[in-house]
ModelCIF file with pLDDT and N, C-alpha, C, O atoms, coordinates in Angstrom:
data_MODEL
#
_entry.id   MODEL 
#
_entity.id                         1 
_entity.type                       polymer 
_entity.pdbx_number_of_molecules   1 
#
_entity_poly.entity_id                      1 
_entity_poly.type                           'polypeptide(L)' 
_entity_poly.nstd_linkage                   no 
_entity_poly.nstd_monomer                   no 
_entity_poly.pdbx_seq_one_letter_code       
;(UNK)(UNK)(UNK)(UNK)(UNK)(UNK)(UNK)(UNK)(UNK)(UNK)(UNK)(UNK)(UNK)(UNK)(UNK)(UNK)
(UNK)(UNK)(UNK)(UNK)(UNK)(UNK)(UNK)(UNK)(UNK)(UNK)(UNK)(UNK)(UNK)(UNK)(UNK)(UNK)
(UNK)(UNK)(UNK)(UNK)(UNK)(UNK)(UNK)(UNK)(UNK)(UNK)(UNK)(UNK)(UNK)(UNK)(UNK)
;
_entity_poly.pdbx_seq_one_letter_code_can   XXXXXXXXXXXXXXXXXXXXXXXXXXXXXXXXXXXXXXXXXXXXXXX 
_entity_poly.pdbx_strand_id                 A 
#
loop_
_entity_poly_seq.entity_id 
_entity_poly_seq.num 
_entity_poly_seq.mon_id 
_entity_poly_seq.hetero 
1 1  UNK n 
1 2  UNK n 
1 3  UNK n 
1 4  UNK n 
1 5  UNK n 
1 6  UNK n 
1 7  UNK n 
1 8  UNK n 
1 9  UNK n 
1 10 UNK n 
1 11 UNK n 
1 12 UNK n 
1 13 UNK n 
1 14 UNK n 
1 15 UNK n 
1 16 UNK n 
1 17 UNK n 
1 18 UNK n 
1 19 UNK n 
1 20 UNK n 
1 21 UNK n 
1 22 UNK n 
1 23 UNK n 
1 24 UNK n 
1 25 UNK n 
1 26 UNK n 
1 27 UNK n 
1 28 UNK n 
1 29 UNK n 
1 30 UNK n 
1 31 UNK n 
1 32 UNK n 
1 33 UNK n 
1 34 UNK n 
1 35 UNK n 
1 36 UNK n 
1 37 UNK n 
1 38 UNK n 
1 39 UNK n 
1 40 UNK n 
1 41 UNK n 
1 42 UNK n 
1 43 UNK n 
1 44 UNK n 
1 45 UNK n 
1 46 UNK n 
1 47 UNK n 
#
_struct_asym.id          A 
_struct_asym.entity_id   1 
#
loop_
_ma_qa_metric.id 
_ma_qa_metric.mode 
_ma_qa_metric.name 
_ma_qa_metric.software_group_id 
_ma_qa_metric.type 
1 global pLDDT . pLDDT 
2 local  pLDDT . pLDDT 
#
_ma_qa_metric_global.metric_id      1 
_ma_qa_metric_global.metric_value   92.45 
_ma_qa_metric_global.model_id       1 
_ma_qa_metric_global.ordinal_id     1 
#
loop_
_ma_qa_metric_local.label_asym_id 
_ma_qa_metric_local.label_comp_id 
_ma_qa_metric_local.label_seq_id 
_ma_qa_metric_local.metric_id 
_ma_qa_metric_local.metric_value 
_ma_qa_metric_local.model_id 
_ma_qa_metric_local.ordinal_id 
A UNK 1  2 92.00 1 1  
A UNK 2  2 93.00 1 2  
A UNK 3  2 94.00 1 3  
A UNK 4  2 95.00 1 4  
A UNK 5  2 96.00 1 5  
A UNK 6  2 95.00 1 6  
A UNK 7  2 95.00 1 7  
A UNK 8  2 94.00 1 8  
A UNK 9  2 94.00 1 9  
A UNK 10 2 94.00 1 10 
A UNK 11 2 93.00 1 11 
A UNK 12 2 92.00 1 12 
A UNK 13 2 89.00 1 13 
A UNK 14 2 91.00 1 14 
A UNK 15 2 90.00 1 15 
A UNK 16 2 88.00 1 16 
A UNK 17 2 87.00 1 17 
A UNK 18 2 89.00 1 18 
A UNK 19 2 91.00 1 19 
A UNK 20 2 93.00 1 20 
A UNK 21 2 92.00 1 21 
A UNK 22 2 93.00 1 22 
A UNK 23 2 94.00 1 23 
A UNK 24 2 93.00 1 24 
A UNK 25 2 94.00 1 25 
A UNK 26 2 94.00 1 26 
A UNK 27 2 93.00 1 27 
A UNK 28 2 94.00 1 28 
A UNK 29 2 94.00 1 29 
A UNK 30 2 92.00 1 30 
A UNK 31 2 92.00 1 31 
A UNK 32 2 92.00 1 32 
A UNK 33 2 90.00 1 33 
A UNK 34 2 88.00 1 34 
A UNK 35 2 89.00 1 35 
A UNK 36 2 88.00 1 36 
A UNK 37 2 92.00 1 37 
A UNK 38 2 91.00 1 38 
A UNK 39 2 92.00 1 39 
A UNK 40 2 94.00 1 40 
A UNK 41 2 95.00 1 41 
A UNK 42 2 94.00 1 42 
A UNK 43 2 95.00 1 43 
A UNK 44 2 95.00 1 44 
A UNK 45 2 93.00 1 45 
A UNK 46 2 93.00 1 46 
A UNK 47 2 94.00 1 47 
#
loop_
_atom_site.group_PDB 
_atom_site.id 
_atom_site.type_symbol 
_atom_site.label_atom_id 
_atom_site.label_alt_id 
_atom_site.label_comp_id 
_atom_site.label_asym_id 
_atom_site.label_entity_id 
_atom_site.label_seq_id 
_atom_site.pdbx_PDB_ins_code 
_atom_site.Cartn_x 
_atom_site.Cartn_y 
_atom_site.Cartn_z 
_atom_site.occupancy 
_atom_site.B_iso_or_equiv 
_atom_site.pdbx_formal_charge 
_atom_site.auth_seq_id 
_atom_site.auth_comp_id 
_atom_site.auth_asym_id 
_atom_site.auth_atom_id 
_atom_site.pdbx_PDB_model_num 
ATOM 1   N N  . UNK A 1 1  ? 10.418 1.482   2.547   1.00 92.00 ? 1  UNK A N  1 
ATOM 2   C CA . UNK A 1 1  ? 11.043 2.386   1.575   1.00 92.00 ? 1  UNK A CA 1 
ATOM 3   C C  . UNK A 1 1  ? 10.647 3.818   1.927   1.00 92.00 ? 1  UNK A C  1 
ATOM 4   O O  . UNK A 1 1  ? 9.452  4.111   1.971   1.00 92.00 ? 1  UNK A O  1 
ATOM 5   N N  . UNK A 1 2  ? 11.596 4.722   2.181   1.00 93.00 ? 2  UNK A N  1 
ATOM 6   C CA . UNK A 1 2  ? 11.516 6.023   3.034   1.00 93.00 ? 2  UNK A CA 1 
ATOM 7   C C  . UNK A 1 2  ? 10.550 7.089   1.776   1.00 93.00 ? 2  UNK A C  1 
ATOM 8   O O  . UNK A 1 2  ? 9.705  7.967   1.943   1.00 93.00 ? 2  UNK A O  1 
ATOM 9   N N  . UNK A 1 3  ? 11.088 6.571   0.706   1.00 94.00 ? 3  UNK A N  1 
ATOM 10  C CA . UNK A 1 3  ? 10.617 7.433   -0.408  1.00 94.00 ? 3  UNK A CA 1 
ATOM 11  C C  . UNK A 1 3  ? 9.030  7.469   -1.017  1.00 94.00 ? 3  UNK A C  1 
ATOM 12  O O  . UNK A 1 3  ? 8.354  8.328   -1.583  1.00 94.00 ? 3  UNK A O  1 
ATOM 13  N N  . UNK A 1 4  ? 8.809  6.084   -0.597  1.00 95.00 ? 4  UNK A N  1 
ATOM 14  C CA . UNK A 1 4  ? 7.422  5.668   -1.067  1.00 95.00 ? 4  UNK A CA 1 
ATOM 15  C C  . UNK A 1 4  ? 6.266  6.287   -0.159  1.00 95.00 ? 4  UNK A C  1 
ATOM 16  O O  . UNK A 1 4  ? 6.506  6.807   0.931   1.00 95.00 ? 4  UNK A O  1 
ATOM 17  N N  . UNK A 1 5  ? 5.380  6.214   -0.540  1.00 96.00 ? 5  UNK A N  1 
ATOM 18  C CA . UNK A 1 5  ? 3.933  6.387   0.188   1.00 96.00 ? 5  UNK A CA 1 
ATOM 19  C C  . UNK A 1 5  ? 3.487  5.280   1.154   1.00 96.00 ? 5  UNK A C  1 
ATOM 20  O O  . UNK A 1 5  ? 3.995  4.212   0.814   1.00 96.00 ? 5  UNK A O  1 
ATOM 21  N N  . UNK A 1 6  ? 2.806  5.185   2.108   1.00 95.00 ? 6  UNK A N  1 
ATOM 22  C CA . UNK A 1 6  ? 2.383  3.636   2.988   1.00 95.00 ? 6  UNK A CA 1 
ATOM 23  C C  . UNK A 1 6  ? 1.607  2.670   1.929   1.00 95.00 ? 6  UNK A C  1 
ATOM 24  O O  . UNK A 1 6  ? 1.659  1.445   2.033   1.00 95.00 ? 6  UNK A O  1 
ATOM 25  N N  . UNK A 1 7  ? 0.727  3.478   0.681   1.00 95.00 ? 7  UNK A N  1 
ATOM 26  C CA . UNK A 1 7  ? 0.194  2.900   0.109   1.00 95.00 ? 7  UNK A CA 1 
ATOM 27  C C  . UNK A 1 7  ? 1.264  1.938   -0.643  1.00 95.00 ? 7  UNK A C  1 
ATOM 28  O O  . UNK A 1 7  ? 1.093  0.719   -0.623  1.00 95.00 ? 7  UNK A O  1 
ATOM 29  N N  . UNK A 1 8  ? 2.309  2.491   -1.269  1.00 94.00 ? 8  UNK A N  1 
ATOM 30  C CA . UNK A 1 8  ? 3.112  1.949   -1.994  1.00 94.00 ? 8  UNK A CA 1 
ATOM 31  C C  . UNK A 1 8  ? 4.094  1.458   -1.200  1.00 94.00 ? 8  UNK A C  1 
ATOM 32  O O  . UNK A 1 8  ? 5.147  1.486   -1.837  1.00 94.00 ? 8  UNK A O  1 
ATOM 33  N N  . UNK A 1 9  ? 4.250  1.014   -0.090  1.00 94.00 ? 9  UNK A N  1 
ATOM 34  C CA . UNK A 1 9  ? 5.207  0.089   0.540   1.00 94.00 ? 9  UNK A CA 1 
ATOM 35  C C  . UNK A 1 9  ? 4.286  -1.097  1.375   1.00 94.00 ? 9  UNK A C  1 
ATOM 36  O O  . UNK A 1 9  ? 4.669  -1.881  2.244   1.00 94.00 ? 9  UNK A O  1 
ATOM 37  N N  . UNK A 1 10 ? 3.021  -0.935  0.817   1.00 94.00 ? 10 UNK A N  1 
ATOM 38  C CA . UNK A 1 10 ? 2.114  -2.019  1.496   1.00 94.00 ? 10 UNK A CA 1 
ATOM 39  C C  . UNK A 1 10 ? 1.974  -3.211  -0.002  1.00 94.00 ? 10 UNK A C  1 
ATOM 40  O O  . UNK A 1 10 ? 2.065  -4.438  0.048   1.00 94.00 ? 10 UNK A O  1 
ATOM 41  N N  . UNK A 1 11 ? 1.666  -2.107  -1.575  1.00 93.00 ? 11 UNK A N  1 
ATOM 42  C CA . UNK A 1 11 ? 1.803  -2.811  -2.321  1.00 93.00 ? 11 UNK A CA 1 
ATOM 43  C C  . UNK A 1 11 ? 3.129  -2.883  -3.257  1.00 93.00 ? 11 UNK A C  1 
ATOM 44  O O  . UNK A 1 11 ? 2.995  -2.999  -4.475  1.00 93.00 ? 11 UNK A O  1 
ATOM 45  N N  . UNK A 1 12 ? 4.396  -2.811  -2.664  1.00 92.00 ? 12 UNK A N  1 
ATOM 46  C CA . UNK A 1 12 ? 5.351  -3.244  -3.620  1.00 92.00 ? 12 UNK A CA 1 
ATOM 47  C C  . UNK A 1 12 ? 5.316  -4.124  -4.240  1.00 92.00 ? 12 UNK A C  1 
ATOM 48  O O  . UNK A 1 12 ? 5.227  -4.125  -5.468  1.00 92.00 ? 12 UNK A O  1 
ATOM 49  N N  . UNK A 1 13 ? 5.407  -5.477  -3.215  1.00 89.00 ? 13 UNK A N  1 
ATOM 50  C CA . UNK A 1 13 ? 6.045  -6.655  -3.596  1.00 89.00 ? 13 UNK A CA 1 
ATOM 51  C C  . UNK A 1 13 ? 4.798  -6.969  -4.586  1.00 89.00 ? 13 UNK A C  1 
ATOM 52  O O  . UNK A 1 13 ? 5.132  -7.590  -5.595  1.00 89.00 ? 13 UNK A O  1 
ATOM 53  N N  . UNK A 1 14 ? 3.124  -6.582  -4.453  1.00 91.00 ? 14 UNK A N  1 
ATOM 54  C CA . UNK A 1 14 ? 2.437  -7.208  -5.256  1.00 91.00 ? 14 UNK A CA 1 
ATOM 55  C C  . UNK A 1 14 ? 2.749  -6.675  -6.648  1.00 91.00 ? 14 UNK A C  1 
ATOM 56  O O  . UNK A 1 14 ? 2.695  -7.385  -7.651  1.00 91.00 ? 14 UNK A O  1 
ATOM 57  N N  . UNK A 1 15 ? 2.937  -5.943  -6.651  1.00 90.00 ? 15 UNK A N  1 
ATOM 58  C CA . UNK A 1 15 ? 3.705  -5.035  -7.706  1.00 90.00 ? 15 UNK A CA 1 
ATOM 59  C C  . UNK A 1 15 ? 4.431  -5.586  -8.724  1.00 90.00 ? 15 UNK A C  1 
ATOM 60  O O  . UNK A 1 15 ? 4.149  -5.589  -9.923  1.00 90.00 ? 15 UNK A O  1 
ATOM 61  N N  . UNK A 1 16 ? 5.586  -6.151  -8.058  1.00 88.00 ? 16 UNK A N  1 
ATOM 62  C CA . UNK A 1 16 ? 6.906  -6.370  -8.154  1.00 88.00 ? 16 UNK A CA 1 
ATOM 63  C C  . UNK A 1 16 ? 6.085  -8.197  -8.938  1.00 88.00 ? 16 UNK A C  1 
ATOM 64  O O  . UNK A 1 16 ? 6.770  -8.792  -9.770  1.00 88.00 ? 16 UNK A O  1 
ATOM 65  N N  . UNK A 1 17 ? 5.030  -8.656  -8.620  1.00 87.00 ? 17 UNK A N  1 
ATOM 66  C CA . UNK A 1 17 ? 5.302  -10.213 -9.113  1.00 87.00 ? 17 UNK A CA 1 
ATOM 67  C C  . UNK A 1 17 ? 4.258  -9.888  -10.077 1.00 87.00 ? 17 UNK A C  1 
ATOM 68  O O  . UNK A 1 17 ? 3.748  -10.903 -10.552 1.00 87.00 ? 17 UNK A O  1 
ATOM 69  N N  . UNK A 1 18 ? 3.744  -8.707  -10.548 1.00 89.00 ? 18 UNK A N  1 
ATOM 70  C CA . UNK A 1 18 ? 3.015  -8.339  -11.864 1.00 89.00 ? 18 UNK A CA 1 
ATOM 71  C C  . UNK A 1 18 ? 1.392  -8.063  -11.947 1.00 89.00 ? 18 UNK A C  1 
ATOM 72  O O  . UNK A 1 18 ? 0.664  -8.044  -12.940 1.00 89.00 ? 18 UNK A O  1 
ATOM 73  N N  . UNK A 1 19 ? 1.018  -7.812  -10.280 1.00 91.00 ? 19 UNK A N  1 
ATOM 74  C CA . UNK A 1 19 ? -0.041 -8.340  -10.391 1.00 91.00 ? 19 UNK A CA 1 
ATOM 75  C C  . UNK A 1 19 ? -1.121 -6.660  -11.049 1.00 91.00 ? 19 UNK A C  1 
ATOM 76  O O  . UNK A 1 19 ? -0.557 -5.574  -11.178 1.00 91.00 ? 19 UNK A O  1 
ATOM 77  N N  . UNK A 1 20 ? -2.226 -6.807  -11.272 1.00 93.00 ? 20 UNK A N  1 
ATOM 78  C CA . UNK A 1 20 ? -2.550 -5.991  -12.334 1.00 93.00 ? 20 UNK A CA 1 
ATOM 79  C C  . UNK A 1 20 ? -3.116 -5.089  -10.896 1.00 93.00 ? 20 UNK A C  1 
ATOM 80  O O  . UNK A 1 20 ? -3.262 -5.353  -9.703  1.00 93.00 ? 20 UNK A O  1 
ATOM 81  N N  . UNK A 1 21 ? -3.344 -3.796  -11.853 1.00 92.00 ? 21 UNK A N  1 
ATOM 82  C CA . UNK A 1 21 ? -3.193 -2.378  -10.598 1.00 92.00 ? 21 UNK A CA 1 
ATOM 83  C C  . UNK A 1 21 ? -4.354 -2.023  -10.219 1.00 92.00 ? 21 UNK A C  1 
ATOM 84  O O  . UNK A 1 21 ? -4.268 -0.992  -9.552  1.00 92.00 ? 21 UNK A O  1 
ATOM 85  N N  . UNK A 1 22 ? -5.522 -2.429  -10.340 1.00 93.00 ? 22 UNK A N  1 
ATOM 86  C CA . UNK A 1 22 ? -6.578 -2.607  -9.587  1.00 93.00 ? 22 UNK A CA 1 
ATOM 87  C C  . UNK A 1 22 ? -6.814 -3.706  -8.513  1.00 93.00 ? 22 UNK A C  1 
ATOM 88  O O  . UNK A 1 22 ? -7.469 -3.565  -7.481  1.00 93.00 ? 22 UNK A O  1 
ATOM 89  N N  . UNK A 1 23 ? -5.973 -5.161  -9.058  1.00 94.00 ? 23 UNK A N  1 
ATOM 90  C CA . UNK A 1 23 ? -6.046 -6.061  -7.948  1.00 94.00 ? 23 UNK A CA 1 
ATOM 91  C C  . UNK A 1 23 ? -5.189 -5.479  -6.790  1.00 94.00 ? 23 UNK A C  1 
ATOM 92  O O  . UNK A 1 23 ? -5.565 -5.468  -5.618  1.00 94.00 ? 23 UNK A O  1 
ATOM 93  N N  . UNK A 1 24 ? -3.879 -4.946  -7.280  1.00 93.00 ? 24 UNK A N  1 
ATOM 94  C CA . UNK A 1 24 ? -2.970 -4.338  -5.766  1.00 93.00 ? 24 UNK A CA 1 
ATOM 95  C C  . UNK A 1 24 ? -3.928 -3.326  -5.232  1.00 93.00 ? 24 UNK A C  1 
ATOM 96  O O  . UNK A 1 24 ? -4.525 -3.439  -4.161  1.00 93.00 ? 24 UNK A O  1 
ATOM 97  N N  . UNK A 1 25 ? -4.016 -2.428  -5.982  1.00 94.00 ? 25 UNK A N  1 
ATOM 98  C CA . UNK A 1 25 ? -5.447 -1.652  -5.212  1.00 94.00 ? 25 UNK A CA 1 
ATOM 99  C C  . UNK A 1 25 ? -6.095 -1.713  -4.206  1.00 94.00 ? 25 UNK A C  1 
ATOM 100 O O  . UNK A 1 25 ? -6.046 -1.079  -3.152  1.00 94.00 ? 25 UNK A O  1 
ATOM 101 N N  . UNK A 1 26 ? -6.927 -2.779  -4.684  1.00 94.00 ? 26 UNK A N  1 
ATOM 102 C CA . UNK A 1 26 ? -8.080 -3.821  -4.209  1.00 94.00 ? 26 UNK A CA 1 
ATOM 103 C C  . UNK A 1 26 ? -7.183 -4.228  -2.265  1.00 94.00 ? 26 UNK A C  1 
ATOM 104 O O  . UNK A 1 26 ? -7.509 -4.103  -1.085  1.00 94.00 ? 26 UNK A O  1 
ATOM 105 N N  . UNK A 1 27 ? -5.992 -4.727  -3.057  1.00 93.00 ? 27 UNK A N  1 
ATOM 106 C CA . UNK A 1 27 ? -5.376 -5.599  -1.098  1.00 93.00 ? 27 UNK A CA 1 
ATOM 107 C C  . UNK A 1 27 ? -5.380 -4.437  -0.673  1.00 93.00 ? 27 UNK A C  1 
ATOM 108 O O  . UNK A 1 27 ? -6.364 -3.960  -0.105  1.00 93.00 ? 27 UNK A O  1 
ATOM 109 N N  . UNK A 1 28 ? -4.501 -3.918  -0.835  1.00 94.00 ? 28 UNK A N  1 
ATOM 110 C CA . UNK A 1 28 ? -4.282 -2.564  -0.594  1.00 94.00 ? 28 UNK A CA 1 
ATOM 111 C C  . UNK A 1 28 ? -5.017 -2.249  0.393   1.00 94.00 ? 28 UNK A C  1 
ATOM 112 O O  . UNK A 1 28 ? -4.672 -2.425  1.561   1.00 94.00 ? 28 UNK A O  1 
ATOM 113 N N  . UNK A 1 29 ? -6.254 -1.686  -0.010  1.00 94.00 ? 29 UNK A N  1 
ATOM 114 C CA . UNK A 1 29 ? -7.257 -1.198  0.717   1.00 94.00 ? 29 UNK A CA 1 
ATOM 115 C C  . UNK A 1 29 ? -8.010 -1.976  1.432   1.00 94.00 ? 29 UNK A C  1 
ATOM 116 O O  . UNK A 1 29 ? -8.789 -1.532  2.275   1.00 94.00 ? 29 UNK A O  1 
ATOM 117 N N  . UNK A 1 30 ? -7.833 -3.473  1.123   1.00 92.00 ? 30 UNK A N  1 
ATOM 118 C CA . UNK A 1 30 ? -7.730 -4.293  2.398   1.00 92.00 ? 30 UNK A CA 1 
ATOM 119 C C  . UNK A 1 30 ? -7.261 -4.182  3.613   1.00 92.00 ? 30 UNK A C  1 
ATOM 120 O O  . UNK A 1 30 ? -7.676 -4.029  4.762   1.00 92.00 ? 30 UNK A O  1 
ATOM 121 N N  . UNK A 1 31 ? -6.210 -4.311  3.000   1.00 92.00 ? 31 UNK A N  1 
ATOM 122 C CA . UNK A 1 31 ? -4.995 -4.703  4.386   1.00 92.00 ? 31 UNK A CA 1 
ATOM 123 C C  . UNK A 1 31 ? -5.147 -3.023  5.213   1.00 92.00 ? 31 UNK A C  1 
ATOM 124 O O  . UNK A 1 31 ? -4.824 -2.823  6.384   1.00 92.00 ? 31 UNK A O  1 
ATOM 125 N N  . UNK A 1 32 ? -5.427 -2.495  4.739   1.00 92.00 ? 32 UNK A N  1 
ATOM 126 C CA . UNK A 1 32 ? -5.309 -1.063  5.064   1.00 92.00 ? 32 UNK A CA 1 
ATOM 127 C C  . UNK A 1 32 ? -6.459 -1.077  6.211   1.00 92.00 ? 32 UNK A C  1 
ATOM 128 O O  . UNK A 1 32 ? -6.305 -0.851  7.412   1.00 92.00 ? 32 UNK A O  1 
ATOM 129 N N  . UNK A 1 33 ? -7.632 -1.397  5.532   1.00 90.00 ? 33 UNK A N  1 
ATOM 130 C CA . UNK A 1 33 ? -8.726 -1.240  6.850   1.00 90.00 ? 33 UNK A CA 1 
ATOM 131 C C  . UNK A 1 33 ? -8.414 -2.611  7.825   1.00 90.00 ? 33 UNK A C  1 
ATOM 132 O O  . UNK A 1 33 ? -8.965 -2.618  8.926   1.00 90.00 ? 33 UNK A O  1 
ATOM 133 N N  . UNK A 1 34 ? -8.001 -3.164  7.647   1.00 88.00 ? 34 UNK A N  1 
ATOM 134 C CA . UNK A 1 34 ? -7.670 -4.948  8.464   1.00 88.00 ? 34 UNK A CA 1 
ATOM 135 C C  . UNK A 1 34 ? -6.483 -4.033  9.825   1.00 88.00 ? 34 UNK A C  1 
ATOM 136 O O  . UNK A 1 34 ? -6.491 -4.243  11.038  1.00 88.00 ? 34 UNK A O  1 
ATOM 137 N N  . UNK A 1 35 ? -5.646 -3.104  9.098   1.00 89.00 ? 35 UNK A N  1 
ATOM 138 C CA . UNK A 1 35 ? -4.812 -2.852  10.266  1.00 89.00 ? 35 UNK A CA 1 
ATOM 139 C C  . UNK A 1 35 ? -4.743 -1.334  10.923  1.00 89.00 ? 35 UNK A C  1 
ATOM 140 O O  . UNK A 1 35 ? -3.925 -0.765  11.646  1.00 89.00 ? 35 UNK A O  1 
ATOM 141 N N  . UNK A 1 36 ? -6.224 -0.892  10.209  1.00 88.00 ? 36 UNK A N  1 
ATOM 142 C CA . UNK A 1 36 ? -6.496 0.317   10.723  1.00 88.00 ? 36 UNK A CA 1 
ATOM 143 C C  . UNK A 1 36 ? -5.610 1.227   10.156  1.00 88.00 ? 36 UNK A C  1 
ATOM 144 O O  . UNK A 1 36 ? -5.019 1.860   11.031  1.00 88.00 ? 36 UNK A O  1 
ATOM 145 N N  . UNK A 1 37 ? -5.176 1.647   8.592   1.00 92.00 ? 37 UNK A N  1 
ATOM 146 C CA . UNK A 1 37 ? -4.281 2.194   8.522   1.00 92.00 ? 37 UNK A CA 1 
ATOM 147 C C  . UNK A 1 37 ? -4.933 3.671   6.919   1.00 92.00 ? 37 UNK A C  1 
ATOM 148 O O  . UNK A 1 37 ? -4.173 4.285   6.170   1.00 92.00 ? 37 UNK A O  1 
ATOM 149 N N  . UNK A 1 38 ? -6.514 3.753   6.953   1.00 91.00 ? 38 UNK A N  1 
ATOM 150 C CA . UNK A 1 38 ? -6.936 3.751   6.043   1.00 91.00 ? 38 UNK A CA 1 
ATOM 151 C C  . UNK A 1 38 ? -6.525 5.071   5.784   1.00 91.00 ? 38 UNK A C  1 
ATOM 152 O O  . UNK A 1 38 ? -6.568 5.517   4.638   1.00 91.00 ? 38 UNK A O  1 
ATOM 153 N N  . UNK A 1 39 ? -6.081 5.826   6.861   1.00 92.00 ? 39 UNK A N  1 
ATOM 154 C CA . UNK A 1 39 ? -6.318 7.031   6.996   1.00 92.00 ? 39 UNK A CA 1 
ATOM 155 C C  . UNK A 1 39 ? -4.431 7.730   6.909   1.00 92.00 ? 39 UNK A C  1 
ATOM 156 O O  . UNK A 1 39 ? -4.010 8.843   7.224   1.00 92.00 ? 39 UNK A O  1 
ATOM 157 N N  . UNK A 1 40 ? -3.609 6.379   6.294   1.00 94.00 ? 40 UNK A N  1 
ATOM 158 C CA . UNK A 1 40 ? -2.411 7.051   6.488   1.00 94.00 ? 40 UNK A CA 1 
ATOM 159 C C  . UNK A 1 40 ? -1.553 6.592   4.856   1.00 94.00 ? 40 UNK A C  1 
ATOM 160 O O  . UNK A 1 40 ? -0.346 6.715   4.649   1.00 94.00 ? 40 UNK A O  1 
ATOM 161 N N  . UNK A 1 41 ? -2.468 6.119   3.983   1.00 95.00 ? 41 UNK A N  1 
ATOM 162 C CA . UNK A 1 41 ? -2.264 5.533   2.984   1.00 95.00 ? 41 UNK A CA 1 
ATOM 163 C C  . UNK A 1 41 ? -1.229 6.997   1.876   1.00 95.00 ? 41 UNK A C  1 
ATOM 164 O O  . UNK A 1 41 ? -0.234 6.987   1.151   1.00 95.00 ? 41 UNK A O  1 
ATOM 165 N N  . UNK A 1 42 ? -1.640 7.429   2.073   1.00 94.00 ? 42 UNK A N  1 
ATOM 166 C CA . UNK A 1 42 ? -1.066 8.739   0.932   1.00 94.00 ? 42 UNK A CA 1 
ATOM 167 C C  . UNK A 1 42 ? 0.480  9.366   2.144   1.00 94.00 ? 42 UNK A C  1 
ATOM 168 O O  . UNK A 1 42 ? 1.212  10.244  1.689   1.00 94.00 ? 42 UNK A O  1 
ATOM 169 N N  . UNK A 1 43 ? 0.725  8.877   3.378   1.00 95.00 ? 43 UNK A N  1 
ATOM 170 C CA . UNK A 1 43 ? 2.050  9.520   3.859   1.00 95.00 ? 43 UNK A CA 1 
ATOM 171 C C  . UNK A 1 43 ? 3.032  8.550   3.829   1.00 95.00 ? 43 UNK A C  1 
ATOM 172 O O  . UNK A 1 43 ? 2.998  7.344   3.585   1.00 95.00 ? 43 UNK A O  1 
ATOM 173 N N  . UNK A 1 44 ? 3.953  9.354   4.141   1.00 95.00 ? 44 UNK A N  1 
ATOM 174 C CA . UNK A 1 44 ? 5.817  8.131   3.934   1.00 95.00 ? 44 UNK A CA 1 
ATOM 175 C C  . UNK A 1 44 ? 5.705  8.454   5.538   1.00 95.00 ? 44 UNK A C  1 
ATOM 176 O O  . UNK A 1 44 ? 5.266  9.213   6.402   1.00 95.00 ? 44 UNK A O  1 
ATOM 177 N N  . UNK A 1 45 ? 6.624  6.998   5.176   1.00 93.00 ? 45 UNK A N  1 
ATOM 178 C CA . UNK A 1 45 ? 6.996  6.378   6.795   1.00 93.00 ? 45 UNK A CA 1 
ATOM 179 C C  . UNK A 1 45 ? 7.470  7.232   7.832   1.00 93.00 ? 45 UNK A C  1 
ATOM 180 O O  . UNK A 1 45 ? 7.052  7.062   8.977   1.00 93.00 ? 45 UNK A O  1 
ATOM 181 N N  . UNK A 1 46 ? 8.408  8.258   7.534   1.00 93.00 ? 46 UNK A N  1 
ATOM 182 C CA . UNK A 1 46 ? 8.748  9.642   8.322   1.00 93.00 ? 46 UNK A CA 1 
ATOM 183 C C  . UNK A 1 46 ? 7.814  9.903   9.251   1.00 93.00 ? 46 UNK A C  1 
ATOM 184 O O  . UNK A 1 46 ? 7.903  9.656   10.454  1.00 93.00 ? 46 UNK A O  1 
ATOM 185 N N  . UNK A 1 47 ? 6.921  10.402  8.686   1.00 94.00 ? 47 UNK A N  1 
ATOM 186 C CA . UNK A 1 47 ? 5.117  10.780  9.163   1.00 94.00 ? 47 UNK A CA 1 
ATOM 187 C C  . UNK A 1 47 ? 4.927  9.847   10.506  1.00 94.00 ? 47 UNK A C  1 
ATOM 188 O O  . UNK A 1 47 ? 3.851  9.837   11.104  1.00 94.00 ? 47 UNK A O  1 
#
């Protein structure tokens, strides 16, 4: 999603099935250091 942040196109879908906003958080910043991405969380995909 061009509009979103990386943070918020990593956690849509957890989003989207209700899950509470510290647990998306939480992957979030998982998956983020798992794919080396910790440092790009606040830019859109453009970037």
């Amino acid at each position: 999603y061009p509009q979103m942040t990386v943070a918020a196109n990593i956690g849509y879908g957890l989003k989207v099935r209700g899950l509470p906003k510290q647990e998306v958080e939480a992957r979030v910043n998982d998956v983020a250091k798992l794919l080396g991405l910790e440092g790009y969380l606040s830019r859109r995909p453009s970037t």
